[in-house]
Structures are given as structure tokens and as C-alpha cells.
PDB file of N, CA and C in Angstrom:
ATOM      1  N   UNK A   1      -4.355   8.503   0.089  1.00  0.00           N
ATOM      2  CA  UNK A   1      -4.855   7.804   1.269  1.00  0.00           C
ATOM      3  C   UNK A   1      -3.690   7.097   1.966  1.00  0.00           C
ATOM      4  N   UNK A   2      -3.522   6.867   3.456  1.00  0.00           N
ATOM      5  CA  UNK A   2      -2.925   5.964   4.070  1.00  0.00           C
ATOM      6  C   UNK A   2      -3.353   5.132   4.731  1.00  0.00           C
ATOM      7  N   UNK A   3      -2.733   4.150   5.193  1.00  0.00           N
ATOM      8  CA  UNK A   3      -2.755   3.040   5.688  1.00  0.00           C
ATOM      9  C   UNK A   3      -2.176   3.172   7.404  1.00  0.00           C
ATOM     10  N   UNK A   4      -3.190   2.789   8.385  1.00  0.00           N
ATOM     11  CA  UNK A   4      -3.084   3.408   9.372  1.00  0.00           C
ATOM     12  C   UNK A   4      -3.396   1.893  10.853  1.00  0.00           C
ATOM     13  N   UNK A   5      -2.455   1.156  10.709  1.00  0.00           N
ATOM     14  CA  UNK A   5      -2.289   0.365  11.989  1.00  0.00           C
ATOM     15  C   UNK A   5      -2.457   0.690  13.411  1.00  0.00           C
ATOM     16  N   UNK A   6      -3.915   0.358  13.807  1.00  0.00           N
ATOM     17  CA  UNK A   6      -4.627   0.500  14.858  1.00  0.00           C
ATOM     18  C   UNK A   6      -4.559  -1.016  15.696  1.00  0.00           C
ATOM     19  N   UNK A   7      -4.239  -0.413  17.302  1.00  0.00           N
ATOM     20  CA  UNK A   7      -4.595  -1.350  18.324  1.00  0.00           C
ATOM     21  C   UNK A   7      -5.373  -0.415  19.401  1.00  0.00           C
ATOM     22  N   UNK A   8      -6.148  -1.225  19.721  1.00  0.00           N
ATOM     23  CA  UNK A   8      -7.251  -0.613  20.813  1.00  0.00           C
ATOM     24  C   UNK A   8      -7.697  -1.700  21.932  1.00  0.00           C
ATOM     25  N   UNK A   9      -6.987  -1.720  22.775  1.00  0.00           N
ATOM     26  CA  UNK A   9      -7.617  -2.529  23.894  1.00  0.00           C
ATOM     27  C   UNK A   9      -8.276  -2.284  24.594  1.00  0.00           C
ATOM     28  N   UNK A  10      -9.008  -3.668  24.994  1.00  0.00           N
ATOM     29  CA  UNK A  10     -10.171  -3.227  26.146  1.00  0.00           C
ATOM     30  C   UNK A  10     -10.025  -2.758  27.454  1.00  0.00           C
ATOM     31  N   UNK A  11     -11.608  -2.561  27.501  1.00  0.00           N
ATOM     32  CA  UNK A  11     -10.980  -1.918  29.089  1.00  0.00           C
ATOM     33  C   UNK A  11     -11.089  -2.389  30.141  1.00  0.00           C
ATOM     34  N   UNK A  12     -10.116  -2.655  31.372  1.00  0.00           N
ATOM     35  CA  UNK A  12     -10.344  -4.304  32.056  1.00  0.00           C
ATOM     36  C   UNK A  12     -11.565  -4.272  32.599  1.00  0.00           C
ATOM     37  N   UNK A  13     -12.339  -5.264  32.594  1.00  0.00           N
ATOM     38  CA  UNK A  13     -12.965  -5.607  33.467  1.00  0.00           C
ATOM     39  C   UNK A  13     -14.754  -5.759  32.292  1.00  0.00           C
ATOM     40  N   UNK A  14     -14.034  -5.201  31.108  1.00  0.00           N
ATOM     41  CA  UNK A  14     -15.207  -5.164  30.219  1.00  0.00           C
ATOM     42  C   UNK A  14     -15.348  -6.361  29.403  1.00  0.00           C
ATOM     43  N   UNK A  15     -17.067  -6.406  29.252  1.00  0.00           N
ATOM     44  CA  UNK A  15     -17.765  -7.904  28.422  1.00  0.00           C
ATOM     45  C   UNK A  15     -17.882  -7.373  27.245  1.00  0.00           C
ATOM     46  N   UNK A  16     -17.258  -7.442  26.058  1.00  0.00           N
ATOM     47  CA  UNK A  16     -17.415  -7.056  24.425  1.00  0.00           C
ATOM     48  C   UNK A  16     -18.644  -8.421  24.189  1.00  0.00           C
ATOM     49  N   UNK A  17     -19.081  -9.115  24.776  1.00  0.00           N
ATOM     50  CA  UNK A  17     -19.652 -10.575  24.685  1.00  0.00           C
ATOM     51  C   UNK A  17     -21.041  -9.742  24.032  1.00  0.00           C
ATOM     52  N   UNK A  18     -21.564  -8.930  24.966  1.00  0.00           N
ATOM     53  CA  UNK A  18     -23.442  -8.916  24.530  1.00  0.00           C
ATOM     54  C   UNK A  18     -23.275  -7.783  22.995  1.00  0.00           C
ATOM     55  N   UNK A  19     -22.402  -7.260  23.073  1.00  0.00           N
ATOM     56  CA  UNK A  19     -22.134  -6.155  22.377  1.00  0.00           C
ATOM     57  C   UNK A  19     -21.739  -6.691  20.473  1.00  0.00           C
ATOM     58  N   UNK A  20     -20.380  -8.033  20.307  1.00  0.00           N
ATOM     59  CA  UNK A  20     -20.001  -8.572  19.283  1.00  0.00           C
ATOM     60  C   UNK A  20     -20.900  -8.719  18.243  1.00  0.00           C
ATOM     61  N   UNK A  21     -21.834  -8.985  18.252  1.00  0.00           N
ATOM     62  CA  UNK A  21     -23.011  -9.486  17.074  1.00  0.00           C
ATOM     63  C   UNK A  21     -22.908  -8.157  16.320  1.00  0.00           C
ATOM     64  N   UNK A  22     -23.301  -7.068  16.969  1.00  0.00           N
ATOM     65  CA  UNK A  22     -23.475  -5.699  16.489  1.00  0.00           C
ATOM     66  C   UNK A  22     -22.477  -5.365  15.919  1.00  0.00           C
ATOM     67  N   UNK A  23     -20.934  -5.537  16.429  1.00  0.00           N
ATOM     68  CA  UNK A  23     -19.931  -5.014  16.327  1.00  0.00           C
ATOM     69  C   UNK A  23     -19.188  -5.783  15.093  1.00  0.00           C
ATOM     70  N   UNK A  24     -19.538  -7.009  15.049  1.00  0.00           N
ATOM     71  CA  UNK A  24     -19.134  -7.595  13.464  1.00  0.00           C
ATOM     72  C   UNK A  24     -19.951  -7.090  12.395  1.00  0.00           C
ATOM     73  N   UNK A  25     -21.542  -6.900  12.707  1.00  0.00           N
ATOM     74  CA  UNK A  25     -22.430  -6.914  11.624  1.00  0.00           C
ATOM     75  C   UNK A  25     -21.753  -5.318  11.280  1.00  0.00           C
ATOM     76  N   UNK A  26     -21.282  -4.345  11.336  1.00  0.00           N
ATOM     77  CA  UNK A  26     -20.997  -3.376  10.907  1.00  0.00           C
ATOM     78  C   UNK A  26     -19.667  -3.032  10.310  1.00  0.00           C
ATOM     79  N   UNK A  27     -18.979  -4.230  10.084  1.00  0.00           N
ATOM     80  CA  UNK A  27     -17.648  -4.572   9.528  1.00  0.00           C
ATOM     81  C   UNK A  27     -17.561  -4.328   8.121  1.00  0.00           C
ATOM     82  N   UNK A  28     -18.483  -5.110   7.305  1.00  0.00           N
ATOM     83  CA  UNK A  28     -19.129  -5.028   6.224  1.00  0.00           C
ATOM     84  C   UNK A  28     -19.146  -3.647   5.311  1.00  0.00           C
ATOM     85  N   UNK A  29     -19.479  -3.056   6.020  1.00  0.00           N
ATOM     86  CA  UNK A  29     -20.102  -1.807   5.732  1.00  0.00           C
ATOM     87  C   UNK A  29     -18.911  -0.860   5.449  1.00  0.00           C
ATOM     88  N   UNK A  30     -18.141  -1.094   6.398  1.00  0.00           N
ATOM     89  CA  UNK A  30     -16.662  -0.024   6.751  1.00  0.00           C
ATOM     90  C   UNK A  30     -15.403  -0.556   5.932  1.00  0.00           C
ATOM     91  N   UNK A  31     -15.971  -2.316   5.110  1.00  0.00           N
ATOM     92  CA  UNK A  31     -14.624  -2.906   4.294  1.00  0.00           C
ATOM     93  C   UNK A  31     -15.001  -2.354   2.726  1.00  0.00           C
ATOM     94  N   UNK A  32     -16.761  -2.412   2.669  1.00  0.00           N
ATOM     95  CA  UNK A  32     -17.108  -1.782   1.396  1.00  0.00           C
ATOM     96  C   UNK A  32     -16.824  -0.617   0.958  1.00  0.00           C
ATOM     97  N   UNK A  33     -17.196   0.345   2.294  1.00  0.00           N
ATOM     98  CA  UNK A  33     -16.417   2.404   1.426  1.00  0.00           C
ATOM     99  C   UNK A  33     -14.953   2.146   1.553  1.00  0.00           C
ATOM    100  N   UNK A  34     -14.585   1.104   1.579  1.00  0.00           N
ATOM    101  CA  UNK A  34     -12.506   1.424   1.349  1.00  0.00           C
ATOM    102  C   UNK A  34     -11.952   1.614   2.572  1.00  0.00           C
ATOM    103  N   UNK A  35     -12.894   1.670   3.937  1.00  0.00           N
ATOM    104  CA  UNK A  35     -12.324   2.219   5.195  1.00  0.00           C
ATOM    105  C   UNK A  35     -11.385   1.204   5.848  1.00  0.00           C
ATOM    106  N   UNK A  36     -11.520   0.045   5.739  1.00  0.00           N
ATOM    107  CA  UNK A  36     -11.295  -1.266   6.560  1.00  0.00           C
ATOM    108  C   UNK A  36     -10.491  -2.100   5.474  1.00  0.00           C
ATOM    109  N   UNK A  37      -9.208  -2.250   5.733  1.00  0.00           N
ATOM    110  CA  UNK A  37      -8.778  -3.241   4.848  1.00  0.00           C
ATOM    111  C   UNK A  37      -8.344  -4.715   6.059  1.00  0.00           C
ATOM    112  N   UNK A  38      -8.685  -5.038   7.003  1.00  0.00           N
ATOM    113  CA  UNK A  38      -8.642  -5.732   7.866  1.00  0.00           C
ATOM    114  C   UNK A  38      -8.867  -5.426   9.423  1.00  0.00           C
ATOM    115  N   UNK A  39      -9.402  -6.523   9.897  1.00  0.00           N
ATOM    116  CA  UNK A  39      -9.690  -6.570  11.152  1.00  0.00           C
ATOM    117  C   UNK A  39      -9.714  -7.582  11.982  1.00  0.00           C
ATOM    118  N   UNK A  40      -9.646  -7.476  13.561  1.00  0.00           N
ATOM    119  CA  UNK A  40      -9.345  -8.909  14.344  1.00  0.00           C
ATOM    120  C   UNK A  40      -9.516  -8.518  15.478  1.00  0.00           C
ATOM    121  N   UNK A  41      -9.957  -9.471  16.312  1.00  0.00           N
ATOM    122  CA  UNK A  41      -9.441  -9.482  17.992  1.00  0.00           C
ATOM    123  C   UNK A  41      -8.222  -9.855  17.730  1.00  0.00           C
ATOM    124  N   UNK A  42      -7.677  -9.346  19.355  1.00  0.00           N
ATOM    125  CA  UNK A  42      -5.940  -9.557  19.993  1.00  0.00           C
ATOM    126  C   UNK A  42      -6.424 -10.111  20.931  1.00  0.00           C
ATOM    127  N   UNK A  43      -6.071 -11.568  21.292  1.00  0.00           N
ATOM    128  CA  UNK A  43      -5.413 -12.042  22.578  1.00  0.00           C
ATOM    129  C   UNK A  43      -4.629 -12.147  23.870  1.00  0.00           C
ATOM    130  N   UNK A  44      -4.984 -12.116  25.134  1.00  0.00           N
ATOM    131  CA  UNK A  44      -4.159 -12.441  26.248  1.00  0.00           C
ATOM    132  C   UNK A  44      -3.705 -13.517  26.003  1.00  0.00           C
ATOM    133  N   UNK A  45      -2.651 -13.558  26.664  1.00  0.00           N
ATOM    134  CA  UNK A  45      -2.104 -15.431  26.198  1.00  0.00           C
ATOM    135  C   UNK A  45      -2.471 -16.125  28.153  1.00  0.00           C
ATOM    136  N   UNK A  46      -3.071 -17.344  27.598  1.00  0.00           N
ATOM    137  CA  UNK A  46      -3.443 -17.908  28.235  1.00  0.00           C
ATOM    138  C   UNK A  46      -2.751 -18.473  30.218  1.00  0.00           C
ATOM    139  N   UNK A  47      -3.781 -18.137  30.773  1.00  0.00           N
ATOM    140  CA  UNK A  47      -2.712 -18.461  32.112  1.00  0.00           C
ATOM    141  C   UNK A  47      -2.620 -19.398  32.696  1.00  0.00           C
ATOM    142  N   UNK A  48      -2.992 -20.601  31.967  1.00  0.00           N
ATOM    143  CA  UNK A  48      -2.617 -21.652  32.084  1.00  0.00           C
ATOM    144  C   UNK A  48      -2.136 -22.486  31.251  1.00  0.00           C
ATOM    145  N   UNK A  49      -1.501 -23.834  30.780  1.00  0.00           N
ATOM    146  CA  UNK A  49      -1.549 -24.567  29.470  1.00  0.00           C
ATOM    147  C   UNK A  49      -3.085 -24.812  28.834  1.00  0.00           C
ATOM    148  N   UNK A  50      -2.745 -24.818  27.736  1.00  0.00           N
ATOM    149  CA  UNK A  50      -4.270 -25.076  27.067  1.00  0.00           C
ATOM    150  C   UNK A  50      -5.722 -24.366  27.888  1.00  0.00           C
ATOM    151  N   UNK A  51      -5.206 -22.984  28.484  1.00  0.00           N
ATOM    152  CA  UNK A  51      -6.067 -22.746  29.230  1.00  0.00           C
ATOM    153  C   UNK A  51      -7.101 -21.491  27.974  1.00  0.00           C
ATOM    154  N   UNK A  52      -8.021 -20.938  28.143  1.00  0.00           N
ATOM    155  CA  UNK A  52      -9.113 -20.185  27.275  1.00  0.00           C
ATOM    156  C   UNK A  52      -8.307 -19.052  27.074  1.00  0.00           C
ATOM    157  N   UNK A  53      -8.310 -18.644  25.857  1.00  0.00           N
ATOM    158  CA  UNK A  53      -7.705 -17.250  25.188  1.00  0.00           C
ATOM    159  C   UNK A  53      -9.128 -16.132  26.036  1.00  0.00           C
ATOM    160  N   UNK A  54      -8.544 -15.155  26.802  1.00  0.00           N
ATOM    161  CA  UNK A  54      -9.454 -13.723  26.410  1.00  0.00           C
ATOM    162  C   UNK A  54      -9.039 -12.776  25.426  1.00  0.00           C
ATOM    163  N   UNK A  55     -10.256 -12.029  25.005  1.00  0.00           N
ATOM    164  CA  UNK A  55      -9.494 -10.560  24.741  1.00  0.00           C
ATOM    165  C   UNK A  55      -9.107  -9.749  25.363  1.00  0.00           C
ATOM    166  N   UNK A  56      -8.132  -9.115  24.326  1.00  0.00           N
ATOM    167  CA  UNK A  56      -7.187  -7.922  25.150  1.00  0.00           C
ATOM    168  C   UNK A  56      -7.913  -6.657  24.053  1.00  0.00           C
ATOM    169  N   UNK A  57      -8.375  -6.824  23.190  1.00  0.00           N
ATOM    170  CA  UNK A  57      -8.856  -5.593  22.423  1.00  0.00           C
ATOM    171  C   UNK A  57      -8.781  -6.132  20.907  1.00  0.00           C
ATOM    172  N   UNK A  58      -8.530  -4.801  20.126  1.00  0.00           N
ATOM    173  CA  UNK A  58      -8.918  -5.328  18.752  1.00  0.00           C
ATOM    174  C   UNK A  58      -7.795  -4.683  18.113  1.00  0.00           C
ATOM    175  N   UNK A  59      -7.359  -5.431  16.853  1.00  0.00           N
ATOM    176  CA  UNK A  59      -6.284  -4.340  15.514  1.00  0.00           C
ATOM    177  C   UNK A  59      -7.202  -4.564  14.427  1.00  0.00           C
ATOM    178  N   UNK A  60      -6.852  -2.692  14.066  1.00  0.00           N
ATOM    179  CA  UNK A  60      -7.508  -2.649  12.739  1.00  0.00           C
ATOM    180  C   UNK A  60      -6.702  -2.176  11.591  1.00  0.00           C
ATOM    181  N   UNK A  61      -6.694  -2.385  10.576  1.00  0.00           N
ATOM    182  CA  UNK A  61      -5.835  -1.720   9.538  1.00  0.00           C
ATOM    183  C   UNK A  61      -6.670  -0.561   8.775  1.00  0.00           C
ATOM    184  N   UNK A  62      -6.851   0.503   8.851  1.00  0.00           N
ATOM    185  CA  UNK A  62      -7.738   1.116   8.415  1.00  0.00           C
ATOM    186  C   UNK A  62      -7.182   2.400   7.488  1.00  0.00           C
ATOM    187  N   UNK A  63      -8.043   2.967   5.965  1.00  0.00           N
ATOM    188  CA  UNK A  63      -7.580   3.633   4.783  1.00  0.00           C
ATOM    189  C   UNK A  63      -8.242   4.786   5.191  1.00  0.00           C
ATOM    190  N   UNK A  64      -7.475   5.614   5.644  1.00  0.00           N
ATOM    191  CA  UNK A  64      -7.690   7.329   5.727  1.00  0.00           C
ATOM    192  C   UNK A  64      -7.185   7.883   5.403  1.00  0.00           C
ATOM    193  N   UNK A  65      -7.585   9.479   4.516  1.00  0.00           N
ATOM    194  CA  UNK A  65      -6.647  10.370   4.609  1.00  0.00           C
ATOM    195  C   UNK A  65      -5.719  11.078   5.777  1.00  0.00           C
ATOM    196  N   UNK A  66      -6.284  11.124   6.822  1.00  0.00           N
ATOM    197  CA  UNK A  66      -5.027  11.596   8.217  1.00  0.00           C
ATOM    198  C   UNK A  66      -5.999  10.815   9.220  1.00  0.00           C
ATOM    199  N   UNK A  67      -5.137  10.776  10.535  1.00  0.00           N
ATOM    200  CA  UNK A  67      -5.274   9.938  11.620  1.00  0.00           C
ATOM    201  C   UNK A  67      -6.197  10.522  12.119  1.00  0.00           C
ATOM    202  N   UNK A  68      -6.902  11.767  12.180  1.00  0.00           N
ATOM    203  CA  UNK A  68      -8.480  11.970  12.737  1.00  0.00           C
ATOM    204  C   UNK A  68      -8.967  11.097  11.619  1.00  0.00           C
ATOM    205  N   UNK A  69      -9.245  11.168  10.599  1.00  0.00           N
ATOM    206  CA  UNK A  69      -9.752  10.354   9.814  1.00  0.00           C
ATOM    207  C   UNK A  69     -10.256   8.618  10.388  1.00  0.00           C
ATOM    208  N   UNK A  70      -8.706   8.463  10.630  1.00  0.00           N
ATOM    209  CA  UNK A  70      -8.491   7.244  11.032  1.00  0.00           C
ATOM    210  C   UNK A  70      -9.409   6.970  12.417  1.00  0.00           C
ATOM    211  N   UNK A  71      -9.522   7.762  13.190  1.00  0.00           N
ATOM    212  CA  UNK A  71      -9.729   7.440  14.394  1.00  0.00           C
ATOM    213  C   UNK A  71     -11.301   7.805  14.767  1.00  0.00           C
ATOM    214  N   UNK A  72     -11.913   8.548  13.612  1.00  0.00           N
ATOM    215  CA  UNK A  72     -13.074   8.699  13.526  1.00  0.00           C
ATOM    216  C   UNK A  72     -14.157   7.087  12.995  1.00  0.00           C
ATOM    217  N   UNK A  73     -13.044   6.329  12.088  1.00  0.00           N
ATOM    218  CA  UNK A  73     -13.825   4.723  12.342  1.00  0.00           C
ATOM    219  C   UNK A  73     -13.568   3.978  13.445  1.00  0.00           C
ATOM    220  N   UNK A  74     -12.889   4.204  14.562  1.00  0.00           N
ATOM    221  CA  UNK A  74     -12.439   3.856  15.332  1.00  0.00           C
ATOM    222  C   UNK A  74     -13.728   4.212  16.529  1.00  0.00           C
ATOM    223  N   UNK A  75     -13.409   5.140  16.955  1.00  0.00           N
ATOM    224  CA  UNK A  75     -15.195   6.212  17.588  1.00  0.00           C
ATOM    225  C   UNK A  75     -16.492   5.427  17.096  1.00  0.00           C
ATOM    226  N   UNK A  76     -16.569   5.314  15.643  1.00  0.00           N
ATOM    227  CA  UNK A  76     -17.479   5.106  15.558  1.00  0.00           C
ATOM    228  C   UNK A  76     -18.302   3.653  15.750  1.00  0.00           C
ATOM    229  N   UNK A  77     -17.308   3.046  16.156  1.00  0.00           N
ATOM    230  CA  UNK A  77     -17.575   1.463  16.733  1.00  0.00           C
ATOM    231  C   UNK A  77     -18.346   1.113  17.577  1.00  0.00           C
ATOM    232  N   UNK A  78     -19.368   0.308  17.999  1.00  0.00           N
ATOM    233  CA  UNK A  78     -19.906   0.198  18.933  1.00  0.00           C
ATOM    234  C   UNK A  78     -19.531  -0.118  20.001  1.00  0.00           C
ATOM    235  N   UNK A  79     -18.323  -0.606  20.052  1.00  0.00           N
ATOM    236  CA  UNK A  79     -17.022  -1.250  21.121  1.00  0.00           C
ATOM    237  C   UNK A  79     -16.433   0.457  21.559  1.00  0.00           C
ATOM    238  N   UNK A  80     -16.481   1.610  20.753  1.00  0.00           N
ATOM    239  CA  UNK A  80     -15.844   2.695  21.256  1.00  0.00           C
ATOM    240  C   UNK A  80     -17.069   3.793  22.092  1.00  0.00           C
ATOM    241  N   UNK A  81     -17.756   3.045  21.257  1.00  0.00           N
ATOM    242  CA  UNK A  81     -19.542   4.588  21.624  1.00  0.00           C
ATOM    243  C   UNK A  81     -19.592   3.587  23.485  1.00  0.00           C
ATOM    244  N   UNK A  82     -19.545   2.158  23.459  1.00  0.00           N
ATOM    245  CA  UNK A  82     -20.364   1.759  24.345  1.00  0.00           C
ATOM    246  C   UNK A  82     -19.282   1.180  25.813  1.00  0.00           C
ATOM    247  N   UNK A  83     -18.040   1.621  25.217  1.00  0.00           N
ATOM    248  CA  UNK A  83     -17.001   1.955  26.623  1.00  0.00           C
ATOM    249  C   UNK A  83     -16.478   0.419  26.835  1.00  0.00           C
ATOM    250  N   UNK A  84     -16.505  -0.085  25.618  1.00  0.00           N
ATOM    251  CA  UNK A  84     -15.441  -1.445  25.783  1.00  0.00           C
ATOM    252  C   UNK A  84     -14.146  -1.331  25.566  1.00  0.00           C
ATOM    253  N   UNK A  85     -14.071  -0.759  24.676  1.00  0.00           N
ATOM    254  CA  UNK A  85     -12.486  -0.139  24.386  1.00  0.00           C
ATOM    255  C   UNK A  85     -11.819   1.088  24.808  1.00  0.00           C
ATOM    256  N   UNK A  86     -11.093   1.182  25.440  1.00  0.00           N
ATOM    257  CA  UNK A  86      -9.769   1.823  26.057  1.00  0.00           C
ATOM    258  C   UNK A  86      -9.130   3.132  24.971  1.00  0.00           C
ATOM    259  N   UNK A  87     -10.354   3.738  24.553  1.00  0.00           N
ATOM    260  CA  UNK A  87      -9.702   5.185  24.150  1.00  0.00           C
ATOM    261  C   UNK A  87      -8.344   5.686  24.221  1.00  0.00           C
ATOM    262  N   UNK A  88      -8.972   5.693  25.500  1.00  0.00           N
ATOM    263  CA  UNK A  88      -7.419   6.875  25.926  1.00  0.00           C
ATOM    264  C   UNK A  88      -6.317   6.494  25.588  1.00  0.00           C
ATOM    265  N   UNK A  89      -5.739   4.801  25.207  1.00  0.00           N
ATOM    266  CA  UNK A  89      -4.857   4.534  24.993  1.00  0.00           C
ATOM    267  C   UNK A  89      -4.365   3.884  23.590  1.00  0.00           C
ATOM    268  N   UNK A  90      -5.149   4.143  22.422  1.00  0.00           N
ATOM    269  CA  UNK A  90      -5.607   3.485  21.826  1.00  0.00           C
ATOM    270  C   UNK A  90      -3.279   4.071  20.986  1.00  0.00           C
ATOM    271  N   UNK A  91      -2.936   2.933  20.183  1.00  0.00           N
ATOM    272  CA  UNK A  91      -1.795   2.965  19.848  1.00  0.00           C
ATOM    273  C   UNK A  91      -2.476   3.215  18.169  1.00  0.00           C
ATOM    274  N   UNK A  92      -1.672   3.895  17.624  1.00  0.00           N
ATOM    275  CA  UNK A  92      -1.589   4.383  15.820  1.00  0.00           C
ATOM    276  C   UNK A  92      -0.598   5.061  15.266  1.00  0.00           C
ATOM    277  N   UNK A  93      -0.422   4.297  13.979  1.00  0.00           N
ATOM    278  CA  UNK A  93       1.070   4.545  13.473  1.00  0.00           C
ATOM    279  C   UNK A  93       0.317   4.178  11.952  1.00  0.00           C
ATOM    280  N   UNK A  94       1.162   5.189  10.882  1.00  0.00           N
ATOM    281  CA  UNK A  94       0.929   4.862   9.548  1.00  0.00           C
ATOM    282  C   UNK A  94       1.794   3.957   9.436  1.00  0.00           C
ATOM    283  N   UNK A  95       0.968   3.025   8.455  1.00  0.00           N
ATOM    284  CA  UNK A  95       1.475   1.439   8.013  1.00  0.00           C
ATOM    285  C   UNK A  95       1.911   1.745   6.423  1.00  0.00           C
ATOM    286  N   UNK A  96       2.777   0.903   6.490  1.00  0.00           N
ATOM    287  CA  UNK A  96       3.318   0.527   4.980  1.00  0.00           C
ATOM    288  C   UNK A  96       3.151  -0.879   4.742  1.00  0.00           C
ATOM    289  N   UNK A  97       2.407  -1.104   4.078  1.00  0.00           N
ATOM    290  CA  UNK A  97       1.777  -2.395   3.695  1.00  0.00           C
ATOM    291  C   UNK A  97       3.086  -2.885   2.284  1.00  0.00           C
ATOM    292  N   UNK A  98       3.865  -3.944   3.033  1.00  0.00           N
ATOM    293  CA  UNK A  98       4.968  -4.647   2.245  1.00  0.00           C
ATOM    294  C   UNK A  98       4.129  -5.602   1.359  1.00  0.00           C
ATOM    295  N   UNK A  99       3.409  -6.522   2.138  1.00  0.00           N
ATOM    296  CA  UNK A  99       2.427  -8.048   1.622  1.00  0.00           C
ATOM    297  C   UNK A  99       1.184  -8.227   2.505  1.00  0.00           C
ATOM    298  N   UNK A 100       0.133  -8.374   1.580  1.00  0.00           N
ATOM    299  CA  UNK A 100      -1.035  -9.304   2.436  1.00  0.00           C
ATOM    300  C   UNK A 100      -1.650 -10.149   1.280  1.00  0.00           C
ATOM    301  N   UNK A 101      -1.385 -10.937   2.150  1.00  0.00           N
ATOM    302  CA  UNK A 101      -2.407 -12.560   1.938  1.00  0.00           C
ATOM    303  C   UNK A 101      -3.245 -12.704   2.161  1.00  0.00           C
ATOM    304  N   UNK A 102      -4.113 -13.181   1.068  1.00  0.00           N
ATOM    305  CA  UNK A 102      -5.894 -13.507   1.806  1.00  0.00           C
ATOM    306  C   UNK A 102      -6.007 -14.677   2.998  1.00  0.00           C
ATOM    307  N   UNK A 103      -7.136 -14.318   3.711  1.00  0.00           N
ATOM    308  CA  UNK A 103      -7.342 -14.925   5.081  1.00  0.00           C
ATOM    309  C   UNK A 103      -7.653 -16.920   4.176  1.00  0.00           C
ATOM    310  N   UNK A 104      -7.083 -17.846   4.430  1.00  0.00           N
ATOM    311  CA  UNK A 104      -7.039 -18.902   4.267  1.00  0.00           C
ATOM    312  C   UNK A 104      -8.255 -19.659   4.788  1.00  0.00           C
TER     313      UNK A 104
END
């Protein structure tokens, strides 16, 4: 199996807002078969001081045998079926996992 560093941003102008509930509750599911060894929103940085973070999309670290593999949990997201995320551009590269630390 590899280890396969995914970024997928959104697509401008899109609300992941009504969609998130769904899109976490199925996280679970994809960390239990071994698919998901982490996940997160990515940030715009703010355009003002102390002004509100948006999203820019999501990174995933995800355990496949090859990058269709990989990109088939990716598809299968509700953020990918329902046109929040930016396909076409989606960035992937096999990862070599040096260190991870549990989330604090």
C-alpha cells in the first residue's frame, strides 16, 4: 500500500457549508477500512488582520494501492459527487510518511 498526499480545492464561488455535516459524518467510515490516515480543511489566509479564515479546499492523506485507487476516495466524497471541489485540479503525489503525531 501507499501513502498518497491529496489537495483538492474548492471551487470558487462554492458553499461546502449545507453539505459539511454529511461530509464529516463519512470520515469515520473511510479512517476504519485503512483508507484515511488523516484529514482537514486548507485555509485562505485572511484579508484582513484578524479577519475570518475561508476555505480553500481540503488535504487528505489517503492508503491506496495506486492513485486511481487513491482518487476513487476522493470521487467518492460528497464534496466531489456534489461539485464543491475542483476536480480537475485536484494535486497528488505519493507521500513518505517520516513522523506523525497524534492530533493534541
Amino acid at each position: 500500500m501507499t501513502e498518497w498526499c491529496v489537495i483538492v480545492y474548492d471551487k470558487p464561488g462554492s458553499d461546502r457549508s449545507k453539505l459539511r455535516p454529511q461530509h464529516l459524518a463519512a470520515i469515520p467510515a473511510e479512517v476504519e477500512k485503512g483508507n484515511l490516515v488523516c484529514a482537514g480543511a486548507i485555509f485562505n489566509e485572511p484579508t484582513t488582520p484578524g479577519g475570518e479564515r475561508t476555505f480553500a479546499g481540503s488535504h487528505l492523506q489517503i492508503v491506496a494501492d495506486t492513485k486511481e485507487d487513491a482518487l476513487k476516495v476522493v470521487h467518492n466524497d460528497i464534496f466531489a459527487k456534489e461539485g464543491i471541489w475542483d476536480l480537475d485540479n485536484i494535486i497528488i503525489y505519493q507521500f513518505g510518511c517520516a513522523v506523525r503525531e497524534p492530533k493534541k
